[in-house]
N, C-alpha and C. Protein backbone atom coordinates (compact mmCIF):
# COMPACT_ATOMS: atom_id res chain seq x y z
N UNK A 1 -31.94 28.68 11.59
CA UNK A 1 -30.75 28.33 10.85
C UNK A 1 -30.88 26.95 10.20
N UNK A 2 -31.45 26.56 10.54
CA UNK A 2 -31.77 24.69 10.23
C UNK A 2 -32.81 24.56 9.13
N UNK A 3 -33.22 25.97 8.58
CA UNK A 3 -34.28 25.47 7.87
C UNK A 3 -32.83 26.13 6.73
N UNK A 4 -32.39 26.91 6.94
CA UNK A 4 -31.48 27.07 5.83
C UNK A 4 -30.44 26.43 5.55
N UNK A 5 -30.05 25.87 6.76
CA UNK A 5 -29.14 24.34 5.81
C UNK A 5 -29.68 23.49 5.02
N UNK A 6 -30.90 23.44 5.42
CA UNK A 6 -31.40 22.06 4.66
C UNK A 6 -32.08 23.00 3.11
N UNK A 7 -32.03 23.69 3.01
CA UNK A 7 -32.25 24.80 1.57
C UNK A 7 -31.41 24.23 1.31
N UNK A 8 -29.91 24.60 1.77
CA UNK A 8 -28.92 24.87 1.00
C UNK A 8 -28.66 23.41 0.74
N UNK A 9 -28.69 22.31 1.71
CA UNK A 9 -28.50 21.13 1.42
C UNK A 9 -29.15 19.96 0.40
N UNK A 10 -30.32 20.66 0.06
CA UNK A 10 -31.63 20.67 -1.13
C UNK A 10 -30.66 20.79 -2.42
N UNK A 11 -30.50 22.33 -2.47
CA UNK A 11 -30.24 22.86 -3.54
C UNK A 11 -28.94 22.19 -4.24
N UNK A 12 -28.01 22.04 -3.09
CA UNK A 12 -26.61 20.98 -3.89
C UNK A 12 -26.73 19.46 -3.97
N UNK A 13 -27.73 19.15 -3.56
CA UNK A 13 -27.98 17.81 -3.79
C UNK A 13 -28.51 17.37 -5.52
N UNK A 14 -29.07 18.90 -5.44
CA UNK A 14 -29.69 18.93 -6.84
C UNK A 14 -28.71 18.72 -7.96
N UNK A 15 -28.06 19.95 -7.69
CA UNK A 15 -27.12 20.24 -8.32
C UNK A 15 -26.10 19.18 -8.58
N UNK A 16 -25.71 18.63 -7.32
CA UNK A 16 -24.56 17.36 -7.60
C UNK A 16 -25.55 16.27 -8.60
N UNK A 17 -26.36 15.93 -8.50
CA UNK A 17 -27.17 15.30 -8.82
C UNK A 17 -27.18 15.33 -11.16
N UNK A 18 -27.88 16.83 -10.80
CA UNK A 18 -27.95 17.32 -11.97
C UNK A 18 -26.66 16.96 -13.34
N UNK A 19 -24.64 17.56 -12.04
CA UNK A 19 -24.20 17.28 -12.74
C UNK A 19 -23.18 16.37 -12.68
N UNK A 20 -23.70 15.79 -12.21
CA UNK A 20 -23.38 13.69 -11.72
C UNK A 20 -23.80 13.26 -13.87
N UNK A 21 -24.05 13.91 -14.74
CA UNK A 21 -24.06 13.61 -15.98
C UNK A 21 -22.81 14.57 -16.53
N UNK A 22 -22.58 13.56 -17.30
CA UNK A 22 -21.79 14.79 -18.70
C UNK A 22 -22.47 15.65 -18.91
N UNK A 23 -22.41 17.04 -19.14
CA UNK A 23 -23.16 17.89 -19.94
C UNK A 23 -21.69 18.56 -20.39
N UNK A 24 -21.93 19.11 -22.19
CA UNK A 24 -20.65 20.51 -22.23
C UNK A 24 -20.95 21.40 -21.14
N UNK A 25 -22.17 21.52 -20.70
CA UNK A 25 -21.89 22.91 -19.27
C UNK A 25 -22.35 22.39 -18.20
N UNK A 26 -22.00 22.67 -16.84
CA UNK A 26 -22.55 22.58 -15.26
C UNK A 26 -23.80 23.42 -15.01
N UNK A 27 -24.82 22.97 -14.68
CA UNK A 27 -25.83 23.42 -14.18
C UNK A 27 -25.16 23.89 -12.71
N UNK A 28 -24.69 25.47 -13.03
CA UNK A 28 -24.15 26.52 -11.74
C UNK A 28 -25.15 26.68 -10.68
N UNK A 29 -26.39 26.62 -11.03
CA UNK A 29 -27.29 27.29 -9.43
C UNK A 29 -29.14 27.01 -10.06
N UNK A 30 -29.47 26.99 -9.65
CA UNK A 30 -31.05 26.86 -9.51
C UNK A 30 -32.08 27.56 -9.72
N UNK A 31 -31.44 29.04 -9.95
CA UNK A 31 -31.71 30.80 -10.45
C UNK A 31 -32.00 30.28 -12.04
N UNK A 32 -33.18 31.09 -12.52
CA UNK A 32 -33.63 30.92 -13.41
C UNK A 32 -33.02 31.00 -14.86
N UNK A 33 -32.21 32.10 -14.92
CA UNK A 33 -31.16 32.60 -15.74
C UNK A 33 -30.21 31.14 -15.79
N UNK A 34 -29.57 30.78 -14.52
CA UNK A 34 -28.55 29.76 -14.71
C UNK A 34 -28.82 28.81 -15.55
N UNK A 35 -30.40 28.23 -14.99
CA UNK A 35 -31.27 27.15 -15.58
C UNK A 35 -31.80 27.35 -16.79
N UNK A 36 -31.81 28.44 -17.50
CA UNK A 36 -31.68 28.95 -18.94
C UNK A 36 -30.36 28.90 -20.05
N UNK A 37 -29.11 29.45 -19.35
CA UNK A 37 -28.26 28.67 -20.12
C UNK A 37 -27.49 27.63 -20.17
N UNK A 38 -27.75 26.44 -18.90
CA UNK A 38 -27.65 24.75 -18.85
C UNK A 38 -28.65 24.28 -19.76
N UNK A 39 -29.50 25.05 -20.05
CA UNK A 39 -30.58 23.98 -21.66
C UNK A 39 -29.86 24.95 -22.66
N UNK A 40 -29.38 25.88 -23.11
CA UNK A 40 -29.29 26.66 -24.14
C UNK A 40 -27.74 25.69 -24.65
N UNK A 41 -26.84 25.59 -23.48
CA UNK A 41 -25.44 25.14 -23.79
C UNK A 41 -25.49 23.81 -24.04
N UNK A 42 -26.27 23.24 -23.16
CA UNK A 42 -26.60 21.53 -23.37
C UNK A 42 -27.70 21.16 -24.52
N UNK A 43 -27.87 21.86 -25.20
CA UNK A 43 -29.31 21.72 -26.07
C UNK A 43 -30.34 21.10 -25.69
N UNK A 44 -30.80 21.41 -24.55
CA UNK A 44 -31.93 20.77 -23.96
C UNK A 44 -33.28 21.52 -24.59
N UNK A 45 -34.50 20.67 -24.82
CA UNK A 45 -35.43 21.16 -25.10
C UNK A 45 -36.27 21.87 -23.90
N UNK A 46 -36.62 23.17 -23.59
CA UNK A 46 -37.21 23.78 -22.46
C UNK A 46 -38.42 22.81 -21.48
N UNK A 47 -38.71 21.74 -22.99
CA UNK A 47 -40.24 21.36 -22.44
C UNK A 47 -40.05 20.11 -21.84
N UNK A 48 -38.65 19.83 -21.37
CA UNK A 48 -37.97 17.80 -21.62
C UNK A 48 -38.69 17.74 -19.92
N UNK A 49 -38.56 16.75 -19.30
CA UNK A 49 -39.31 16.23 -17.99
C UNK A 49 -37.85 17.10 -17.29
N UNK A 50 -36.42 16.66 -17.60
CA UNK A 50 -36.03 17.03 -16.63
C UNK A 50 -35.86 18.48 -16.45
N UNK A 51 -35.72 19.52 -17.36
CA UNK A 51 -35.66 20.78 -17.58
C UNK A 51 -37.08 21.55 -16.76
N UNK A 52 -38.36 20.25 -16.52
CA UNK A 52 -39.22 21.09 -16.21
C UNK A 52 -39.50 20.57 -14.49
N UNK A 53 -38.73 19.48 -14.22
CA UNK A 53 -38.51 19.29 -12.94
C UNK A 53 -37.37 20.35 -12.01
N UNK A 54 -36.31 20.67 -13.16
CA UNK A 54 -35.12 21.67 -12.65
C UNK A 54 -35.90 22.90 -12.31
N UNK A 55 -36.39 23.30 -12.98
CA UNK A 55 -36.82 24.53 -12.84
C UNK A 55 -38.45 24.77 -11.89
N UNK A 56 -39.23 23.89 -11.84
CA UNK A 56 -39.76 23.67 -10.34
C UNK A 56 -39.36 23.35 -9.49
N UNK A 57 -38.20 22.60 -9.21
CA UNK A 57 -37.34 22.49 -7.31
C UNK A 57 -37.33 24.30 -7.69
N UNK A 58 -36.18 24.45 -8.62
CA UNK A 58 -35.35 25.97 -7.81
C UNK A 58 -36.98 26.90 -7.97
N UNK A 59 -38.29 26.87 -8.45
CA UNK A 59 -39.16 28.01 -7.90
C UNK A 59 -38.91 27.66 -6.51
N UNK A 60 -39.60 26.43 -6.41
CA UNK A 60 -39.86 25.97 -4.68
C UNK A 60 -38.49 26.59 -3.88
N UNK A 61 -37.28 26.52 -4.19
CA UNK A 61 -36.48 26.60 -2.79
C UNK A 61 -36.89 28.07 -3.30
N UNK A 62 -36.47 28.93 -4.21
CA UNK A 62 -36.33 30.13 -4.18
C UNK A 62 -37.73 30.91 -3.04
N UNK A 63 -38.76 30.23 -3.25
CA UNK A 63 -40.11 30.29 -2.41
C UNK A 63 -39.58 29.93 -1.03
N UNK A 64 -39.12 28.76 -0.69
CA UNK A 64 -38.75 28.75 0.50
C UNK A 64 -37.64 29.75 0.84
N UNK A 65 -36.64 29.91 -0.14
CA UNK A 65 -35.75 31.36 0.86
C UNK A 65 -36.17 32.45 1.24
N UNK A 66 -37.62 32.74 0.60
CA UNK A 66 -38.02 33.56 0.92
C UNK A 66 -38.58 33.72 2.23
N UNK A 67 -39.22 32.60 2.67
CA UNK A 67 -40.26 31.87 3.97
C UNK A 67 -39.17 31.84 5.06
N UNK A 68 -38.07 31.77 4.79
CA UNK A 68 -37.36 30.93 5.63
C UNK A 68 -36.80 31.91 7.29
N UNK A 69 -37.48 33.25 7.14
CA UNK A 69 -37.53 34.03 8.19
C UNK A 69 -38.62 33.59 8.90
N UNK A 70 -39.87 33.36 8.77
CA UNK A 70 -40.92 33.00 9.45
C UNK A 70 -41.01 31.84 9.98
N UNK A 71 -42.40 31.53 11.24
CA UNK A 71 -42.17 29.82 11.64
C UNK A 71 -42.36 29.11 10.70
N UNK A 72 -41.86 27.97 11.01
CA UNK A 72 -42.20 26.78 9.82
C UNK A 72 -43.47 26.55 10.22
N UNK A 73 -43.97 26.73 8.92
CA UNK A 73 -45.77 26.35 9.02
C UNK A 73 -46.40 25.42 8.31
N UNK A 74 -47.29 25.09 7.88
CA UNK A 74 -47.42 23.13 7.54
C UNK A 74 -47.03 23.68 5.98
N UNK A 75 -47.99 24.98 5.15
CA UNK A 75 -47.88 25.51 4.22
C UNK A 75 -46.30 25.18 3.85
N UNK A 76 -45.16 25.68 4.65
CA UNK A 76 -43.50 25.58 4.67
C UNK A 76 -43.47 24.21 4.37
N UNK A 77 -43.91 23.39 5.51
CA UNK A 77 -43.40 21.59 5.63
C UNK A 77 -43.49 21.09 4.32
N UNK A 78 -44.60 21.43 4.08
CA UNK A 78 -45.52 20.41 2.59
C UNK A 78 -44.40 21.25 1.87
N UNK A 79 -43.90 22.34 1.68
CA UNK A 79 -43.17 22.83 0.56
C UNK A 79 -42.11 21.80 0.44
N UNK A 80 -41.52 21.95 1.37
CA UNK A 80 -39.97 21.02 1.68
C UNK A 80 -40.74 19.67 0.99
N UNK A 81 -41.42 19.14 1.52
CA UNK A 81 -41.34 17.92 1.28
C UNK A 81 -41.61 17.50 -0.35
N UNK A 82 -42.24 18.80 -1.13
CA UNK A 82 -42.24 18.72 -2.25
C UNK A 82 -40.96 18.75 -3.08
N UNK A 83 -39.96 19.80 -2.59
CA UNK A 83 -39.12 19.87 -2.81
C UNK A 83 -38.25 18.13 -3.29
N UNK A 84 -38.30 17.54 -1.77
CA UNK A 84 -38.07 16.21 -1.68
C UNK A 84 -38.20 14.91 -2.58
N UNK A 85 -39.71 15.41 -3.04
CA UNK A 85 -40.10 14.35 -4.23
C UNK A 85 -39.76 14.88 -5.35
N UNK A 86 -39.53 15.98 -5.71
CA UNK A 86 -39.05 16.89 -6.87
C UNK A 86 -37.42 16.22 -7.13
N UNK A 87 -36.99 16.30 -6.17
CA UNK A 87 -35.38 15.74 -6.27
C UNK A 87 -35.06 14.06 -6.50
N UNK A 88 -36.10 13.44 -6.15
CA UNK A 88 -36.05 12.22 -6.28
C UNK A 88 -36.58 11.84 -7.82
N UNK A 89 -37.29 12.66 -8.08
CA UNK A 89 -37.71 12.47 -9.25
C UNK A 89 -36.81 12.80 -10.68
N UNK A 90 -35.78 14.08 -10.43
CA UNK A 90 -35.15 14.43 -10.96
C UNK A 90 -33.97 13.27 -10.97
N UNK A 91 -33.56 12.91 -9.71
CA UNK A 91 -32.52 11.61 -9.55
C UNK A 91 -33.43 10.31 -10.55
N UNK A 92 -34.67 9.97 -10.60
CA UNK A 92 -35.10 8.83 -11.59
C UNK A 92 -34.48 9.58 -13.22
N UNK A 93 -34.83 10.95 -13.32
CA UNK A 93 -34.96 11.37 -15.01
C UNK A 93 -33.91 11.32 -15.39
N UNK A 94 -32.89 11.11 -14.27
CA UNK A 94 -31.57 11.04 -14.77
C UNK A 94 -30.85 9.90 -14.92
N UNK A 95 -31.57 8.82 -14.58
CA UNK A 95 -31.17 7.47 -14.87
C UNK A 95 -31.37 7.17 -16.20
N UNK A 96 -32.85 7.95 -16.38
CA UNK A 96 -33.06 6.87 -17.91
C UNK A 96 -32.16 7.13 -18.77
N UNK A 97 -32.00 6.79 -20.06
CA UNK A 97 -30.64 6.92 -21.07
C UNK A 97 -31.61 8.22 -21.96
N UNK A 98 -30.55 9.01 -22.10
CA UNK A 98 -30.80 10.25 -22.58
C UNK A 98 -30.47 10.36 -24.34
């Protein structure tokens, strides 16, 4: 259960994170589709740093929801922790002035 809080606690961190900016739309969820029309509504270019950081966290968690029945295995750990620098990084792309 603890590996899925901290998914879920990943994923809205992102998210608050994400829309801790103005955008005309909320980046709703981390699903690929969602993350397709938060650049389509926001006119984001597909190829921008942060559009391509958004959309590598949500592969990774979506990878980890998948894992998240089995033991945590270092393969798992290192995921998370990528996850981790993925979000921090996304929190820098969002500082700079856009």
């Amino acid at each position: 259960m603890s590996e899925f809080n901290n998914r879920i606690s990943a994923q809205r961190k992102i998210l608050y994170m994400v829309n801790s900016r103005a955008w005309q739309e909320e980046l709703f969820s981390l699903a690929s589709k969602a993350i397709d029309r938060w650049l389509i509504k926001n006119q984001l270019d597909s190829t921008c740093r942060l559009a391509v950081l958004v959309r590598e966290a949500g592969a990774k968690l979506f990878f980890l929801a998948n894992k998240s029945q089995e033991q945590v295995t270092e393969d798992y750990a290192m995921l998370v922790s990528e996850v981790a620098a993925l979000s921090e990084a996304i929190q820098r792309e969002l500082k700079c002035p856009s």
